[in-house]
N, C-alpha and C. Protein backbone atom coordinates (compact mmCIF):
# COMPACT_ATOMS: atom_id res chain seq x y z
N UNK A 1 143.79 -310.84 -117.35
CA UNK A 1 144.63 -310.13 -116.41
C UNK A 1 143.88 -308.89 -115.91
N UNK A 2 143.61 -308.85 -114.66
CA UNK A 2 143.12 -307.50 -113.88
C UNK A 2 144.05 -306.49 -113.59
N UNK A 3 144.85 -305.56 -114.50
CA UNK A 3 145.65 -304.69 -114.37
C UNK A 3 145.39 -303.55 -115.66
N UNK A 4 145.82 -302.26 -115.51
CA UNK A 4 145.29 -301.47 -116.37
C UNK A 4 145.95 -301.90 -117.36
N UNK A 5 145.94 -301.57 -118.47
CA UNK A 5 146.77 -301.78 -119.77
C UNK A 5 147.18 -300.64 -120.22
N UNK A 6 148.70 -300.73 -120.82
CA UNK A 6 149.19 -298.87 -120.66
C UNK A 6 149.44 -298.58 -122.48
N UNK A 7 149.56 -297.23 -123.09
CA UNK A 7 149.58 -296.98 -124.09
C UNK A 7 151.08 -297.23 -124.83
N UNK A 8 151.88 -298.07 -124.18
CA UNK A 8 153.01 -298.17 -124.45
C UNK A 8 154.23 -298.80 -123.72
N UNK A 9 154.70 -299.70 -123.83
CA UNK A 9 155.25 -300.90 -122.87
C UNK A 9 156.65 -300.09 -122.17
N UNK A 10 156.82 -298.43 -122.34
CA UNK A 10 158.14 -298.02 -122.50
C UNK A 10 157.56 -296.72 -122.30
N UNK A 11 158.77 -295.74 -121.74
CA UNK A 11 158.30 -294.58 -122.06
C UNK A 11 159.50 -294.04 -122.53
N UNK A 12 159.08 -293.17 -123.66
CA UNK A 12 160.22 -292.00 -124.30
C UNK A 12 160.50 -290.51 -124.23
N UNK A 13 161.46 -290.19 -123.63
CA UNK A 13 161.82 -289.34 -123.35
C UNK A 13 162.65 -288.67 -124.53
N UNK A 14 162.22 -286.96 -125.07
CA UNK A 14 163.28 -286.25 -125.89
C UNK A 14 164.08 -286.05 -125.41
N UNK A 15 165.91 -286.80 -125.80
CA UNK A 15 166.84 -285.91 -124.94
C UNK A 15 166.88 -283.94 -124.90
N UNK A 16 167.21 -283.74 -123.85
CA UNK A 16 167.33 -282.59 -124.26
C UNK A 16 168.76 -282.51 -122.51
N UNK A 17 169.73 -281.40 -122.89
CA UNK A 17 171.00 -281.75 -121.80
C UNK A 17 170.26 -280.57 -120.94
N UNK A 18 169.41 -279.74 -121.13
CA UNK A 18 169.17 -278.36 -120.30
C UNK A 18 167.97 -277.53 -119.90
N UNK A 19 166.99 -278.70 -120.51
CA UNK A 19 165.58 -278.48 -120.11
C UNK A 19 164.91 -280.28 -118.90
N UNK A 20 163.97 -279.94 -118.18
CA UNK A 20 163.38 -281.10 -118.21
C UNK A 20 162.66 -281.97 -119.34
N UNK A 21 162.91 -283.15 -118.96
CA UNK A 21 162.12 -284.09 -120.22
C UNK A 21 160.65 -284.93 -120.11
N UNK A 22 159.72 -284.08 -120.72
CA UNK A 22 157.92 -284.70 -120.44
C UNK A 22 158.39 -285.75 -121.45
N UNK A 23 157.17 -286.44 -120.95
CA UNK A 23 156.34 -287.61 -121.92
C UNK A 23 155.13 -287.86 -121.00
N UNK A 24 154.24 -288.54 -121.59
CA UNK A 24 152.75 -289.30 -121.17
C UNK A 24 152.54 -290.80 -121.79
N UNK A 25 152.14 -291.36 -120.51
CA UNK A 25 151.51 -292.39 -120.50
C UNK A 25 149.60 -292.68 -120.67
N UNK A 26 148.97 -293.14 -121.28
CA UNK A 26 148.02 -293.91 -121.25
C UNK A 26 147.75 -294.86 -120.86
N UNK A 27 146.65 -294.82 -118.99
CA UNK A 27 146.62 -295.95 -118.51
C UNK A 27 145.12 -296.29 -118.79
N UNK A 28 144.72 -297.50 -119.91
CA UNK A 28 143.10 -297.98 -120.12
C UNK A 28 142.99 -298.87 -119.02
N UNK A 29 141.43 -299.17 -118.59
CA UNK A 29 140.97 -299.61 -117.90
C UNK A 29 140.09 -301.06 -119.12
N UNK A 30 140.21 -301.58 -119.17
CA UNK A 30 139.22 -302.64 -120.06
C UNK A 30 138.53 -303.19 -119.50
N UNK A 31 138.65 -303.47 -117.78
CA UNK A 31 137.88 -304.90 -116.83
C UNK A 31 136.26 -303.75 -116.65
N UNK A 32 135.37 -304.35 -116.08
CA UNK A 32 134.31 -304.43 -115.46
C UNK A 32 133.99 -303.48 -114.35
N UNK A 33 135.58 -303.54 -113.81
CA UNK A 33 135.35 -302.72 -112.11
C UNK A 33 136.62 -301.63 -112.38
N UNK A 34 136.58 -300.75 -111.22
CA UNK A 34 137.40 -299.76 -111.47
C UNK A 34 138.64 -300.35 -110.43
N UNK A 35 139.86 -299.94 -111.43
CA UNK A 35 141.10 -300.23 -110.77
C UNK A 35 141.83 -298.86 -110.17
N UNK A 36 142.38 -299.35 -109.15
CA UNK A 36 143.59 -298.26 -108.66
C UNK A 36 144.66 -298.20 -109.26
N UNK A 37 145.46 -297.31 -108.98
CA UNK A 37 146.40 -297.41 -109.65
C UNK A 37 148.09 -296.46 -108.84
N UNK A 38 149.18 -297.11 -108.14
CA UNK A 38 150.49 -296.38 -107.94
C UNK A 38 151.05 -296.14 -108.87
N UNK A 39 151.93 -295.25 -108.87
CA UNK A 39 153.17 -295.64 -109.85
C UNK A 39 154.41 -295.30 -108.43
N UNK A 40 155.97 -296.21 -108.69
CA UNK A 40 157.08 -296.49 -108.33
C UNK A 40 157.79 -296.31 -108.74
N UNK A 41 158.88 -295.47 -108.62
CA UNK A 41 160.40 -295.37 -109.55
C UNK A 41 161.72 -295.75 -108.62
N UNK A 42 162.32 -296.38 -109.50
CA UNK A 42 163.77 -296.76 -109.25
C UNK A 42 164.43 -295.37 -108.37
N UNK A 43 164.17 -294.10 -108.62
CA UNK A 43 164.87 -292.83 -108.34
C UNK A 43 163.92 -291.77 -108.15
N UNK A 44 163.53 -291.43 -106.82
CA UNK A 44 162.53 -290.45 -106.52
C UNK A 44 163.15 -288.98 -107.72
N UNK A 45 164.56 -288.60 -107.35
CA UNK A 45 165.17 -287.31 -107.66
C UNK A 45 165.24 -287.23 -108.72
N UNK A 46 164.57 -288.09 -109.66
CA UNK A 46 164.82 -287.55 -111.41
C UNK A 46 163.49 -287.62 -112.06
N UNK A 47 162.18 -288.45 -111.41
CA UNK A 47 160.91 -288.46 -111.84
C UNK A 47 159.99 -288.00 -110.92
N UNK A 48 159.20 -287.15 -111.84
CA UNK A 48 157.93 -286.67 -111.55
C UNK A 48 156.80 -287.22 -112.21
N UNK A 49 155.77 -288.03 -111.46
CA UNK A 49 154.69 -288.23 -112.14
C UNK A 49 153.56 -287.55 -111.26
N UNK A 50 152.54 -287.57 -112.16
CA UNK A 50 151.51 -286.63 -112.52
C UNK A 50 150.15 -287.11 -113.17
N UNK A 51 149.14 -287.23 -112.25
CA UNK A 51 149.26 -287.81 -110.92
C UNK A 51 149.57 -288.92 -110.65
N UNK A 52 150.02 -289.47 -109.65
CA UNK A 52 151.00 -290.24 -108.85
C UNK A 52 150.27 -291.29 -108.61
N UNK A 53 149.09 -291.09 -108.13
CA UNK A 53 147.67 -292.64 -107.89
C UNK A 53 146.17 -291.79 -108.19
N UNK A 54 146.00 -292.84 -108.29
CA UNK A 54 144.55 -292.24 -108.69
C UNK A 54 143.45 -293.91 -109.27
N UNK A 55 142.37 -293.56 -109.57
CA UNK A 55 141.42 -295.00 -109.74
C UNK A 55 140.93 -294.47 -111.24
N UNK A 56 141.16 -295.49 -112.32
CA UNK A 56 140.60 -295.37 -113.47
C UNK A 56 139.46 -296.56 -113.22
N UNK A 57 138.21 -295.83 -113.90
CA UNK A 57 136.84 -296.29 -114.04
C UNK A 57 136.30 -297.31 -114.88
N UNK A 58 136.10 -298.21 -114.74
CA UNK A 58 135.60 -298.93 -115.44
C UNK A 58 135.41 -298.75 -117.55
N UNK A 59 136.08 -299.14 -117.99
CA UNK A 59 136.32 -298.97 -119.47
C UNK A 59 136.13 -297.22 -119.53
N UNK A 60 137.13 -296.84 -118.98
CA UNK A 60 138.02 -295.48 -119.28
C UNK A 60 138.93 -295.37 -119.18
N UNK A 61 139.92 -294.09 -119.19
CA UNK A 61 141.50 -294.07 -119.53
C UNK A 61 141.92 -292.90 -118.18
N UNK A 62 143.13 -292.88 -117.96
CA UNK A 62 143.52 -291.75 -117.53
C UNK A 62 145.00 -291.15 -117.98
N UNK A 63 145.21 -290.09 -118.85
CA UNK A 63 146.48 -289.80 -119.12
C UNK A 63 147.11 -289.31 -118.12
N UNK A 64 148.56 -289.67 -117.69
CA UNK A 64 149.72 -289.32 -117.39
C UNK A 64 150.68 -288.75 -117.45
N UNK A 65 151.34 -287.85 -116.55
CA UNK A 65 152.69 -286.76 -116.82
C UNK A 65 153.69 -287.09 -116.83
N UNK A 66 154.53 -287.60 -117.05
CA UNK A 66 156.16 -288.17 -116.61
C UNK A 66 156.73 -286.92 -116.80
N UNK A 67 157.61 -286.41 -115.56
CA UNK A 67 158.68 -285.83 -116.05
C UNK A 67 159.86 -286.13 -115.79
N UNK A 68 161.01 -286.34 -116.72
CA UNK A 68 162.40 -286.54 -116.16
C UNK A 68 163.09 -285.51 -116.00
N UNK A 69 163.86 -285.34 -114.92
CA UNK A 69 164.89 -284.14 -114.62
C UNK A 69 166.04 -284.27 -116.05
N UNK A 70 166.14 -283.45 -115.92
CA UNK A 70 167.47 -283.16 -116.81
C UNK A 70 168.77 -283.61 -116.10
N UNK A 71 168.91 -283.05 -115.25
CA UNK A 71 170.10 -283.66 -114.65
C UNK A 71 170.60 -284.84 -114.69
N UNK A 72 169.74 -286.00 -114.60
CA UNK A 72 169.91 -287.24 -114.23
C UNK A 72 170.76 -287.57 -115.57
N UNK A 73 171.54 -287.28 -116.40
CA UNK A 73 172.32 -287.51 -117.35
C UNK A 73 173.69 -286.66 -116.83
N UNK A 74 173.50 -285.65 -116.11
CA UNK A 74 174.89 -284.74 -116.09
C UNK A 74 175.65 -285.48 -114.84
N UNK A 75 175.14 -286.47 -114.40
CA UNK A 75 176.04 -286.54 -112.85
C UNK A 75 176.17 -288.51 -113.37
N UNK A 76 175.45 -288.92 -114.06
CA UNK A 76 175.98 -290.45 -114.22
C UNK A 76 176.35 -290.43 -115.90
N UNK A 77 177.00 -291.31 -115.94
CA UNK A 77 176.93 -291.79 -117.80
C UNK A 77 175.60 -291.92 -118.25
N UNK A 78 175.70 -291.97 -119.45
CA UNK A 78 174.68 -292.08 -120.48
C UNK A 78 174.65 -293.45 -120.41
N UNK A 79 175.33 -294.21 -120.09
CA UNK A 79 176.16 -296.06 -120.17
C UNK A 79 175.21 -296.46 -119.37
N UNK A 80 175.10 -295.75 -118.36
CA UNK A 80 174.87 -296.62 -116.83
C UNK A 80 173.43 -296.29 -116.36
N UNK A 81 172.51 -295.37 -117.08
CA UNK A 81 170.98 -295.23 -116.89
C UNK A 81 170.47 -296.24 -116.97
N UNK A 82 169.78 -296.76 -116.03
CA UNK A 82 169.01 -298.06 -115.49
C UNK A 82 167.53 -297.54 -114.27
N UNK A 83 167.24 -296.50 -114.83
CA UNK A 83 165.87 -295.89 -114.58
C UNK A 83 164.60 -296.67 -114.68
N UNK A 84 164.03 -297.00 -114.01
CA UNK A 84 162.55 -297.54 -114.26
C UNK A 84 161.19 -297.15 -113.49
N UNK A 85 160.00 -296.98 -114.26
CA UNK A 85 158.95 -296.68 -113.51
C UNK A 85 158.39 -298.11 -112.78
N UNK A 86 157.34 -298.14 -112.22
CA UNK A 86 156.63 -299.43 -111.94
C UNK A 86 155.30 -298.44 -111.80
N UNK A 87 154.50 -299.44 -112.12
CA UNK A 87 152.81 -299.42 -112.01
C UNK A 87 151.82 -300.43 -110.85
N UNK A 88 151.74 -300.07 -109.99
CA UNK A 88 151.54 -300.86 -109.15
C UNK A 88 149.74 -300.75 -109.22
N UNK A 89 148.83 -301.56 -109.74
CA UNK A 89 147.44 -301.66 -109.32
C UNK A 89 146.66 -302.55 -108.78
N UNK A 90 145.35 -302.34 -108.55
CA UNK A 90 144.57 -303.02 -107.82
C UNK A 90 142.96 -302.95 -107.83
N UNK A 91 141.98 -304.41 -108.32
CA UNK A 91 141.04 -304.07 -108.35
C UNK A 91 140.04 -303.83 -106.89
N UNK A 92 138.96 -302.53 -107.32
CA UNK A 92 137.95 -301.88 -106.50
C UNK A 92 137.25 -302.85 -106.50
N UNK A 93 136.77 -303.65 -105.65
CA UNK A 93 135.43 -304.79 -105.93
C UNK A 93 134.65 -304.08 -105.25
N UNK A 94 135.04 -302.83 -104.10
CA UNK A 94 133.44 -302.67 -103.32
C UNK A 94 132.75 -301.11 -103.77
N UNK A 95 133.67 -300.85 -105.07
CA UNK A 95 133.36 -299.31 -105.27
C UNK A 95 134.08 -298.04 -105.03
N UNK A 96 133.97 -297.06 -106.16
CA UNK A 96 134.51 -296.03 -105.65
C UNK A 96 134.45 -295.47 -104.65
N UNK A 97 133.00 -295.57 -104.27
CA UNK A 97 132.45 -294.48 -103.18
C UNK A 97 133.09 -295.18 -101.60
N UNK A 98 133.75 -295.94 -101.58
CA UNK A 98 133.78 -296.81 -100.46
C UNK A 98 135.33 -296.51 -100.42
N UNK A 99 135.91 -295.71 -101.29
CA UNK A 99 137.48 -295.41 -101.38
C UNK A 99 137.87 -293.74 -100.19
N UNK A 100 138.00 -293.97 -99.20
CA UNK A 100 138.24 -293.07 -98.33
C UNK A 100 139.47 -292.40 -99.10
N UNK A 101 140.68 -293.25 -99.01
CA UNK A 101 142.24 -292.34 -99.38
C UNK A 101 142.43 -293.68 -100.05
N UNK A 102 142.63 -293.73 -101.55
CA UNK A 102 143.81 -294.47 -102.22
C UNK A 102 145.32 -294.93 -101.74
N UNK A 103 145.71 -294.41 -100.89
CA UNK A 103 147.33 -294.48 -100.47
C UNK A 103 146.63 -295.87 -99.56
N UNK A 104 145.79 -295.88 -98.77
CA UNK A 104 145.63 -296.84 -98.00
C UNK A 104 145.28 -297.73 -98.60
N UNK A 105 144.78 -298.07 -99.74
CA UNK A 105 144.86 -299.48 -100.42
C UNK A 105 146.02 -300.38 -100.86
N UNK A 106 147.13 -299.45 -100.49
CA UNK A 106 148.03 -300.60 -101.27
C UNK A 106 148.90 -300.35 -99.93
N UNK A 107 148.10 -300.26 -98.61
CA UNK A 107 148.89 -300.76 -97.36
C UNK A 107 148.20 -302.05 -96.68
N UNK A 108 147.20 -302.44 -97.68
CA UNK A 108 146.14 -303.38 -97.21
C UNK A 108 147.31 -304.56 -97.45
N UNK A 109 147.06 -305.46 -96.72
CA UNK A 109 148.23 -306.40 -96.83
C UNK A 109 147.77 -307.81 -97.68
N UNK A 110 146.20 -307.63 -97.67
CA UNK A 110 145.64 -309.20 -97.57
C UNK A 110 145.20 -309.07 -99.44
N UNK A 111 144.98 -307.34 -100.00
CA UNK A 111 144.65 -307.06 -101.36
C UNK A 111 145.49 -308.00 -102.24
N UNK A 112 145.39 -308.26 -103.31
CA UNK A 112 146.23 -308.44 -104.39
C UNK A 112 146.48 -307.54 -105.67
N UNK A 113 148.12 -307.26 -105.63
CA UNK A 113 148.68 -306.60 -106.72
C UNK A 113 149.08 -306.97 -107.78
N UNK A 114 149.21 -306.00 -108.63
CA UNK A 114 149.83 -306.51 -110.34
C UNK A 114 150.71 -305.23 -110.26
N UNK A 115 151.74 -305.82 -110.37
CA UNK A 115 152.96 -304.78 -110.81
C UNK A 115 153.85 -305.31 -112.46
N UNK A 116 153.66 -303.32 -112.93
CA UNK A 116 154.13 -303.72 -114.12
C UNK A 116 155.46 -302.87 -114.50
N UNK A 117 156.41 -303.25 -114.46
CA UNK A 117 157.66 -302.69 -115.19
C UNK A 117 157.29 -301.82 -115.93
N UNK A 118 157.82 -300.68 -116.22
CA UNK A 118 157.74 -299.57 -117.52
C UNK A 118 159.31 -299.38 -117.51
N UNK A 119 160.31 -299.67 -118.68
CA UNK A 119 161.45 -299.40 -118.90
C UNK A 119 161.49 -297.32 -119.83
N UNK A 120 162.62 -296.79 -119.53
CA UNK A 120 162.61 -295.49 -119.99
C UNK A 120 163.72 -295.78 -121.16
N UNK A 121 163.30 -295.09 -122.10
CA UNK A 121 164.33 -294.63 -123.45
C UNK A 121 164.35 -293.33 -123.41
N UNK A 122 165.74 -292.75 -123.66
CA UNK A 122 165.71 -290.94 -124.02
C UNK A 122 165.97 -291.22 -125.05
N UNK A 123 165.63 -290.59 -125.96
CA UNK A 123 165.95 -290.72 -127.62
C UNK A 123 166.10 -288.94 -128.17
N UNK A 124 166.98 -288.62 -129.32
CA UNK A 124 167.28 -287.82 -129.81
C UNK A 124 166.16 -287.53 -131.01
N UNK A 125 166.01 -286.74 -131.78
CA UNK A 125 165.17 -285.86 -132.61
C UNK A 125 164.82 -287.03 -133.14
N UNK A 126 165.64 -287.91 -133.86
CA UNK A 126 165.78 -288.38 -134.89
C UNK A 126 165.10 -289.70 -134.44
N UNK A 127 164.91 -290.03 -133.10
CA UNK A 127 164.69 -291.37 -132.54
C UNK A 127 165.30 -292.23 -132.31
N UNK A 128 167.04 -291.93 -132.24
CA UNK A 128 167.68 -292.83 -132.14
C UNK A 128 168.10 -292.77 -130.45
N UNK A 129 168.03 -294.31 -130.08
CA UNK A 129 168.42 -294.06 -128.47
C UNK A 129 169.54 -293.60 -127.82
N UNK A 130 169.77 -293.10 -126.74
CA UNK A 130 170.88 -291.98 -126.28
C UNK A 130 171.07 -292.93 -125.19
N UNK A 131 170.07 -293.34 -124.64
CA UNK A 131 170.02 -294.20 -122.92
C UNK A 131 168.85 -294.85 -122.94
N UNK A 132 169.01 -295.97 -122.37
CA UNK A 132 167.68 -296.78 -122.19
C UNK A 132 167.89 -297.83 -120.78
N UNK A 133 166.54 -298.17 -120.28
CA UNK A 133 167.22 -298.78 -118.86
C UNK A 133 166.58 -300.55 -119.51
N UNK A 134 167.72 -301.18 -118.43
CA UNK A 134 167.62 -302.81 -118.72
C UNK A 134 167.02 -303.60 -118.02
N UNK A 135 166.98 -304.06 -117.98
CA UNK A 135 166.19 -305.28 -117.03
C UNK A 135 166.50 -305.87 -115.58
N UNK A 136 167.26 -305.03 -115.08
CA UNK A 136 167.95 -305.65 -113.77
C UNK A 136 166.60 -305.76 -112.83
N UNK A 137 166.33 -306.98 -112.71
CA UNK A 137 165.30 -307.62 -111.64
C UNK A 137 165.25 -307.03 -110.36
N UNK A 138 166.31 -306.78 -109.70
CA UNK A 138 166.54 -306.14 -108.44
C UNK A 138 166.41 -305.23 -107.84
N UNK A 139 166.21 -304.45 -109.01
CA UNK A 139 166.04 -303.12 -108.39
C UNK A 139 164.99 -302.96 -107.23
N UNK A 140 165.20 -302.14 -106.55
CA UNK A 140 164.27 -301.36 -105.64
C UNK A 140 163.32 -300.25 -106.14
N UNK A 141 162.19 -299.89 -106.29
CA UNK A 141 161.03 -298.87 -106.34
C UNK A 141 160.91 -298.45 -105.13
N UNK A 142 160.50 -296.96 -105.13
CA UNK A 142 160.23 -295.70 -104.54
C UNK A 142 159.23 -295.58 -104.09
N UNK A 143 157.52 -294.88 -103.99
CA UNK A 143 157.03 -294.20 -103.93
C UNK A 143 156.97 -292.92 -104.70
N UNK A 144 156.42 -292.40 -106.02
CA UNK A 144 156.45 -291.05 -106.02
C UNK A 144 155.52 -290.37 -105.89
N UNK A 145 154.84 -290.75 -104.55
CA UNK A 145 153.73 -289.75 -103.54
C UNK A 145 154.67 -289.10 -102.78
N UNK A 146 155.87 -289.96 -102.47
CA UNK A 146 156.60 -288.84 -101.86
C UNK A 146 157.58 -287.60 -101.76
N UNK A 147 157.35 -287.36 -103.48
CA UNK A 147 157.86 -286.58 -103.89
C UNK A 147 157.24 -285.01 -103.22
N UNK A 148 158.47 -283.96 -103.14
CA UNK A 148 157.47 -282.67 -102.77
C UNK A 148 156.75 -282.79 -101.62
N UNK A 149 157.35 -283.41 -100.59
CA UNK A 149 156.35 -283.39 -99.16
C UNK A 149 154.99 -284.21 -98.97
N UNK A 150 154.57 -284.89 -99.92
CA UNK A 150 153.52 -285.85 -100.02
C UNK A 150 154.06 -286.75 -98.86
N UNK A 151 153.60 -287.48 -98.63
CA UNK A 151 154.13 -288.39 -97.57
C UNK A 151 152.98 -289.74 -97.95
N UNK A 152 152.83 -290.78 -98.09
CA UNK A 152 152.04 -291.68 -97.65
C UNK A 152 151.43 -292.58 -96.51
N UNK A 153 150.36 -292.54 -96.23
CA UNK A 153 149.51 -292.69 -94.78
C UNK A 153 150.28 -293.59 -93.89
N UNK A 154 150.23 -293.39 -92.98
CA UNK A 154 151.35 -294.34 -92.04
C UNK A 154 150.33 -295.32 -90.99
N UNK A 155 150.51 -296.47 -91.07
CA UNK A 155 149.81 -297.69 -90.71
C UNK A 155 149.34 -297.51 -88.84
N UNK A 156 148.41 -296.86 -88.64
CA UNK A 156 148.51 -296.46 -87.10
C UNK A 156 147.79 -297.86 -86.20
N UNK A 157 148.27 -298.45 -85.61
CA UNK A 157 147.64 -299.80 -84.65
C UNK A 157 147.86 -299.15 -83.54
N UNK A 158 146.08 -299.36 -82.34
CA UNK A 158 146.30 -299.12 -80.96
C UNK A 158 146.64 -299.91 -80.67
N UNK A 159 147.43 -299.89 -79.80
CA UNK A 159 147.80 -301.21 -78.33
C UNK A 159 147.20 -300.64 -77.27
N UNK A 160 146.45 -301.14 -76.80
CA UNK A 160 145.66 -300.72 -74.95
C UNK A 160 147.17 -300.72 -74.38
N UNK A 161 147.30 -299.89 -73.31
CA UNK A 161 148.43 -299.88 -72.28
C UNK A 161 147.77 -300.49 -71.28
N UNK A 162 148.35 -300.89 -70.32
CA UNK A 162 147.89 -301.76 -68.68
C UNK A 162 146.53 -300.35 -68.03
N UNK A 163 147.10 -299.48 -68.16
CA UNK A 163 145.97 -298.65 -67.33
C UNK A 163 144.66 -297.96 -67.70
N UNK A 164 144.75 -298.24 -69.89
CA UNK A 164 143.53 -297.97 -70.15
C UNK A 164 142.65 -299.52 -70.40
N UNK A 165 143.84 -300.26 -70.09
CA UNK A 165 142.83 -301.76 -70.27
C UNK A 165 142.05 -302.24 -68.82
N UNK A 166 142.40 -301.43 -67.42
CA UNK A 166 142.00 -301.61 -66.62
C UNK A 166 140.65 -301.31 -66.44
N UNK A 167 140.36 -300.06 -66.83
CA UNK A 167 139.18 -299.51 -67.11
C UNK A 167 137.94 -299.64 -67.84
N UNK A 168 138.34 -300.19 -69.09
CA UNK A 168 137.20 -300.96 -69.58
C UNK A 168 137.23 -302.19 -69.13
């Protein structure tokens, strides 16, 4: 499988009702070539990741920030958290140096992706789970480049108009 391999099939979050909640991910690289790498969430307004895309190198790692808002427990049940990250990557076959902007690789249409589910647990001191999200297939993923005014590159195609096609 050509996809990074992560330090943990899940990520855990300390509850806490009045601070934000970190954790980190470990994304290894094991293949040959260097992979890209998105991440996607179910809910722009409760995750922060850190950084957001980026290309791990050929048999190296890159650690990860997750942060969860706090809030995202005060306005739904604890019942009904169904939060998920996604990992969206892709192998470099022609090189780093040939990588203008990362965001534009995963607007390439013809590339091939590996997307990987990451489910969230908040767990208490003790480790026992408080909330955890399930498996609903359906969901929709985000972008969280676009968190904070990031925006991701927008697909620009010329069309000649009638009067600059006259001219050439």
């Amino acid at each position: 499988m050509d996809t990074l391999r992560l330090s943990s099939p899940q990520i855990d979050f300390e509850y806490n009702k009045l601070d934000n909640m970190h954790s980190t991910i470990t994304l290894y690289n094991d293949t040959q070539h260097p992979i890209a790498y998105k991440f996607k969430a179910t809910n722009l307004n409760i995750f922060m990741v850190r950084p957001p895309q980026g290309i791990v190198l050929s048999r190296q790692s890159q650690l990860v920030n997750i942060t969860l808002h706090s809030k995202v427990l005060e306005n739904n049940s604890i019942k009904e958290f169904n939060e998920k990250i996604q990992l969206i990557t892709t192998i470099i076959h022609q090189g780093v140096q040939g990588v203008q902007d990362i965001g534009s690789l995963f607007l390439d249409k013809i590339r091939r992706f590996e997307k990987q589910r990451i489910n969230i647990a908040i767990l208490t001191k003790d480790r026992k789970i408080v909330a955890q999200s399930q498996g609903n297939s359906s969901q929709m993923f985000q972008s969280v480049n676009k968190q904070f005014g990031q925006v991701e590159p927008a697909r620009v195609i010329a069309i000649p108009t009638a009067d600059k096609a006259a001219t050439n």
